[in-house]
C-alpha atoms as a PDB file:
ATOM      1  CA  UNK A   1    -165.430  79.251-106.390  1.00  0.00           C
ATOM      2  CA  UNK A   2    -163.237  79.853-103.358  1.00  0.00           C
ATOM      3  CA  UNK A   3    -160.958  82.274-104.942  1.00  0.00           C
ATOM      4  CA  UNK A   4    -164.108  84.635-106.245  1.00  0.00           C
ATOM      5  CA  UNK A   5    -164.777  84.641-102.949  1.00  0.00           C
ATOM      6  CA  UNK A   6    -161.528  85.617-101.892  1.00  0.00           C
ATOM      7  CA  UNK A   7    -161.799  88.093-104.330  1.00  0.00           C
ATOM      8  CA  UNK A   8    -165.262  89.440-102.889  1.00  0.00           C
ATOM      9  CA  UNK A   9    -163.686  89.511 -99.160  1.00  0.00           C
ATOM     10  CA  UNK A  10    -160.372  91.583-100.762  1.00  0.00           C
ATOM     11  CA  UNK A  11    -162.699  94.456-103.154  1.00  0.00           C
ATOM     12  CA  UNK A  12    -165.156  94.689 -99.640  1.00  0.00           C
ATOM     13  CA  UNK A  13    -162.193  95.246 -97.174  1.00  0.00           C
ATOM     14  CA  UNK A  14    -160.749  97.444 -99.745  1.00  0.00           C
ATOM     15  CA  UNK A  15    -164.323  99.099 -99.943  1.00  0.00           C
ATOM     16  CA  UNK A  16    -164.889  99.472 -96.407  1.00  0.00           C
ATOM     17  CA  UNK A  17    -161.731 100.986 -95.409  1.00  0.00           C
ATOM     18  CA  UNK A  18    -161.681 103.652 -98.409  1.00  0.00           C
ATOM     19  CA  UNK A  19    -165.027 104.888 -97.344  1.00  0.00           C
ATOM     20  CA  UNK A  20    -164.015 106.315 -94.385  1.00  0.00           C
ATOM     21  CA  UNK A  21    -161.742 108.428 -96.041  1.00  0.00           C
ATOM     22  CA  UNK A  22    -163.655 109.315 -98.609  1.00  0.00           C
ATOM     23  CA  UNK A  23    -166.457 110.494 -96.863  1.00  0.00           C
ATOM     24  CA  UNK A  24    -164.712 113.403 -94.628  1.00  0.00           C
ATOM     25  CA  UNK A  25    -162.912 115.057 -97.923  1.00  0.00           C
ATOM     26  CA  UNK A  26    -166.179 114.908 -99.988  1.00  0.00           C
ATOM     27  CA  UNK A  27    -168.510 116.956 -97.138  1.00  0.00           C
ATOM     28  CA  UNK A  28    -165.540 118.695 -95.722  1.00  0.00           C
ATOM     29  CA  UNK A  29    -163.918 120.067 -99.106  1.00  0.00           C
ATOM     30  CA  UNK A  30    -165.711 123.144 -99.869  1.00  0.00           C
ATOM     31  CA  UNK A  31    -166.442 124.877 -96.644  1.00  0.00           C
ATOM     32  CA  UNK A  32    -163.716 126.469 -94.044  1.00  0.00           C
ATOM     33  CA  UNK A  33    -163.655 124.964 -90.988  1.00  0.00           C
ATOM     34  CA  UNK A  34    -163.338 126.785 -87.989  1.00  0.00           C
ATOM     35  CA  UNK A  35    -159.748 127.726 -85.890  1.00  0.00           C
ATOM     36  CA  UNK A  36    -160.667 125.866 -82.899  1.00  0.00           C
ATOM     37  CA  UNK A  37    -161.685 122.570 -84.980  1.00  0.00           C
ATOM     38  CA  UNK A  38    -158.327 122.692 -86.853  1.00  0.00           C
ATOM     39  CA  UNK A  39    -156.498 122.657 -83.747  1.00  0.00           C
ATOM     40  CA  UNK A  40    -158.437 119.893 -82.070  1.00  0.00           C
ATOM     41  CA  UNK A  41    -157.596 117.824 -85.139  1.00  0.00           C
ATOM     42  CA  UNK A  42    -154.457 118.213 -85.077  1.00  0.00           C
ATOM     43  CA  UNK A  43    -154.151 116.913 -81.118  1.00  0.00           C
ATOM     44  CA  UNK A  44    -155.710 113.177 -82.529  1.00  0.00           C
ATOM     45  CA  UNK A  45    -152.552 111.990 -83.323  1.00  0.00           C
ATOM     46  CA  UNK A  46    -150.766 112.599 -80.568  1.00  0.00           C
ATOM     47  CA  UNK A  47    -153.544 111.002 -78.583  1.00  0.00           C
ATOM     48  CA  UNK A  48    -153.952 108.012 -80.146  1.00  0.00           C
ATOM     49  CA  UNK A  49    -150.371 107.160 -79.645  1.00  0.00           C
ATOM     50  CA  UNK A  50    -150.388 107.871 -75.899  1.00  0.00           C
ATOM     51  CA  UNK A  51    -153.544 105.752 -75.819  1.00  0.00           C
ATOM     52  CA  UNK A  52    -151.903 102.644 -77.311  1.00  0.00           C
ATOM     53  CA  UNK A  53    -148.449 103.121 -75.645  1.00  0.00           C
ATOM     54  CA  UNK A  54    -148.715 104.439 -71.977  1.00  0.00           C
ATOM     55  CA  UNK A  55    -150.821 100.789 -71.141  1.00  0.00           C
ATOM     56  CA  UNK A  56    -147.891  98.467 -72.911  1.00  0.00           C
ATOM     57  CA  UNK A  57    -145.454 101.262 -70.769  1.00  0.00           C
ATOM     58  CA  UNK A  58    -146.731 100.998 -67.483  1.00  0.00           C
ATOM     59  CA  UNK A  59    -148.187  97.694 -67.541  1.00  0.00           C
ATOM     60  CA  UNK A  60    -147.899  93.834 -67.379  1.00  0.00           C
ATOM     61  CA  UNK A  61    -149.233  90.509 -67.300  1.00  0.00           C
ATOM     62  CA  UNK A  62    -152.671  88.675 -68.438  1.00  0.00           C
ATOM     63  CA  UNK A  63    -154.129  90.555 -65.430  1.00  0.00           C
ATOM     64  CA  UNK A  64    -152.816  94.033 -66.059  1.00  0.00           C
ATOM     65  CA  UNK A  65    -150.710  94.461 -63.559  1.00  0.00           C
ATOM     66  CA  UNK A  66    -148.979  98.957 -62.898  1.00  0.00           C
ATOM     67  CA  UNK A  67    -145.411  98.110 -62.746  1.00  0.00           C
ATOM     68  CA  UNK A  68    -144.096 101.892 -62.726  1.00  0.00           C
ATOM     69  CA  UNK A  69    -139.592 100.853 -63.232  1.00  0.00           C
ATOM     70  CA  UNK A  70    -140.112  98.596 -65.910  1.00  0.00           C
ATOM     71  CA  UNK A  71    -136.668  98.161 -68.308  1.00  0.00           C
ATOM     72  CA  UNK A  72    -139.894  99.774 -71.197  1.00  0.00           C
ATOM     73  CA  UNK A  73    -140.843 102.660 -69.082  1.00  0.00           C
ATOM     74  CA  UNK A  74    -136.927 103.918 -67.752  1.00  0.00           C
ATOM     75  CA  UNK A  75    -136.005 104.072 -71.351  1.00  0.00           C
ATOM     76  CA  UNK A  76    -139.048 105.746 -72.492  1.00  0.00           C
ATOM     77  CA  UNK A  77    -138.270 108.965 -70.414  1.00  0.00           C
ATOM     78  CA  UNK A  78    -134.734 110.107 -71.376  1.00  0.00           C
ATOM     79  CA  UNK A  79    -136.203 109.004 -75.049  1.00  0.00           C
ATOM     80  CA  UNK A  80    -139.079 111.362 -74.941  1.00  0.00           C
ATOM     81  CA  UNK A  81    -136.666 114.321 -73.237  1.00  0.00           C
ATOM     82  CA  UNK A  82    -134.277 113.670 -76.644  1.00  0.00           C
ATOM     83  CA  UNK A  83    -137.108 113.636 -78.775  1.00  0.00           C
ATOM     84  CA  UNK A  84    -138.577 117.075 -77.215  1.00  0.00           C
ATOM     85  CA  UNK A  85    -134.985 118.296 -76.958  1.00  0.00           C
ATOM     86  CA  UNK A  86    -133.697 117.529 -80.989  1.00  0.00           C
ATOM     87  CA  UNK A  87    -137.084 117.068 -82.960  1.00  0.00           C
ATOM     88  CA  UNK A  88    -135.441 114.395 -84.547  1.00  0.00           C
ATOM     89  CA  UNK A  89    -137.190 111.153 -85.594  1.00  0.00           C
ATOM     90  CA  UNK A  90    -134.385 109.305 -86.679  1.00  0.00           C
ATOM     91  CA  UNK A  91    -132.075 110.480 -83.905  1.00  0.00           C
ATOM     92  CA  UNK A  92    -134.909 109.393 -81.425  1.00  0.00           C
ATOM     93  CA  UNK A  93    -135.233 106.068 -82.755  1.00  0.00           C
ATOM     94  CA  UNK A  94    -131.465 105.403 -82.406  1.00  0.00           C
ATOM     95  CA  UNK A  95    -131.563 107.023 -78.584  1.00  0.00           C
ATOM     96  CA  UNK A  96    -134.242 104.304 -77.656  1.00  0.00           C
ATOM     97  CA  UNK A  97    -132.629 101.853 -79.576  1.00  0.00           C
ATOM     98  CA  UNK A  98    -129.505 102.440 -78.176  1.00  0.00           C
ATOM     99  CA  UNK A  99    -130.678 103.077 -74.391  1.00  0.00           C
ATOM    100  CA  UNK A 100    -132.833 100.030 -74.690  1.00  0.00           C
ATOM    101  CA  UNK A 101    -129.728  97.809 -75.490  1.00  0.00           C
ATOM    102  CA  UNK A 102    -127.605  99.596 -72.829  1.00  0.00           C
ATOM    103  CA  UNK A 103    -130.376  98.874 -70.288  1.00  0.00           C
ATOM    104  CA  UNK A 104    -131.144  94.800 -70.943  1.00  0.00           C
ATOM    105  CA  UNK A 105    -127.545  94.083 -70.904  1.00  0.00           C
ATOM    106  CA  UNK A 106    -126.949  95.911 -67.765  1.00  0.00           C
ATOM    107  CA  UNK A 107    -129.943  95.011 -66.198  1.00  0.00           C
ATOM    108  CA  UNK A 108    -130.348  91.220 -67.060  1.00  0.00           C
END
């Protein structure tokens, strides 16, 4: 009996995250959505990944505690400048990669 259940819990996760995307492409398919609307969609992304890393960037501790020269934060700026400067995903990755290595066996 366990593993229907299992079974239940995997189809409803399954369910419950597919709806979600379902639902926007079945309203949304046959009408033109406006200029302004397309834009502000395409600025979620960006957002969402500022939200989630600017507080692990900037901050520390149980207590959140604004440590602005943390070893995370120096090697997020010149990583960000590459990334502006190239476009480059891959070359970014290596840059923080890299930098971050440089840094902790400088620093520490």
């Amino acid at each position: 009996m366990i593993e229907r259940e299992y079974l239940y819990i995997v189809f409803g996760m399954g369910f419950v995250t597919y709806i979600p995307r379902l639902l926007p492409v079945y309203f949304l398919s046959g009408r033109t959505l406006p200029g302004w609307f397309i834009e502000w969609l395409d600025l979620i992304p960006a957002a969402v990944l500022s939200a989630l890393l600017l507080p692990e960037l900037v901050t520390t501790g149980t207590p959140r505690l604004f440590i602005p020269y943390r070893l995370d934060m120096i090697v997020a700026v010149p990583t960000l400048l590459f990334a502006i400067k190239t476009k480059s995903l891959g070359g970014t990755v290596v840059t923080g990669m890299g930098l971050y290595w440089l840094l902790d066996i400088i620093f520490i």
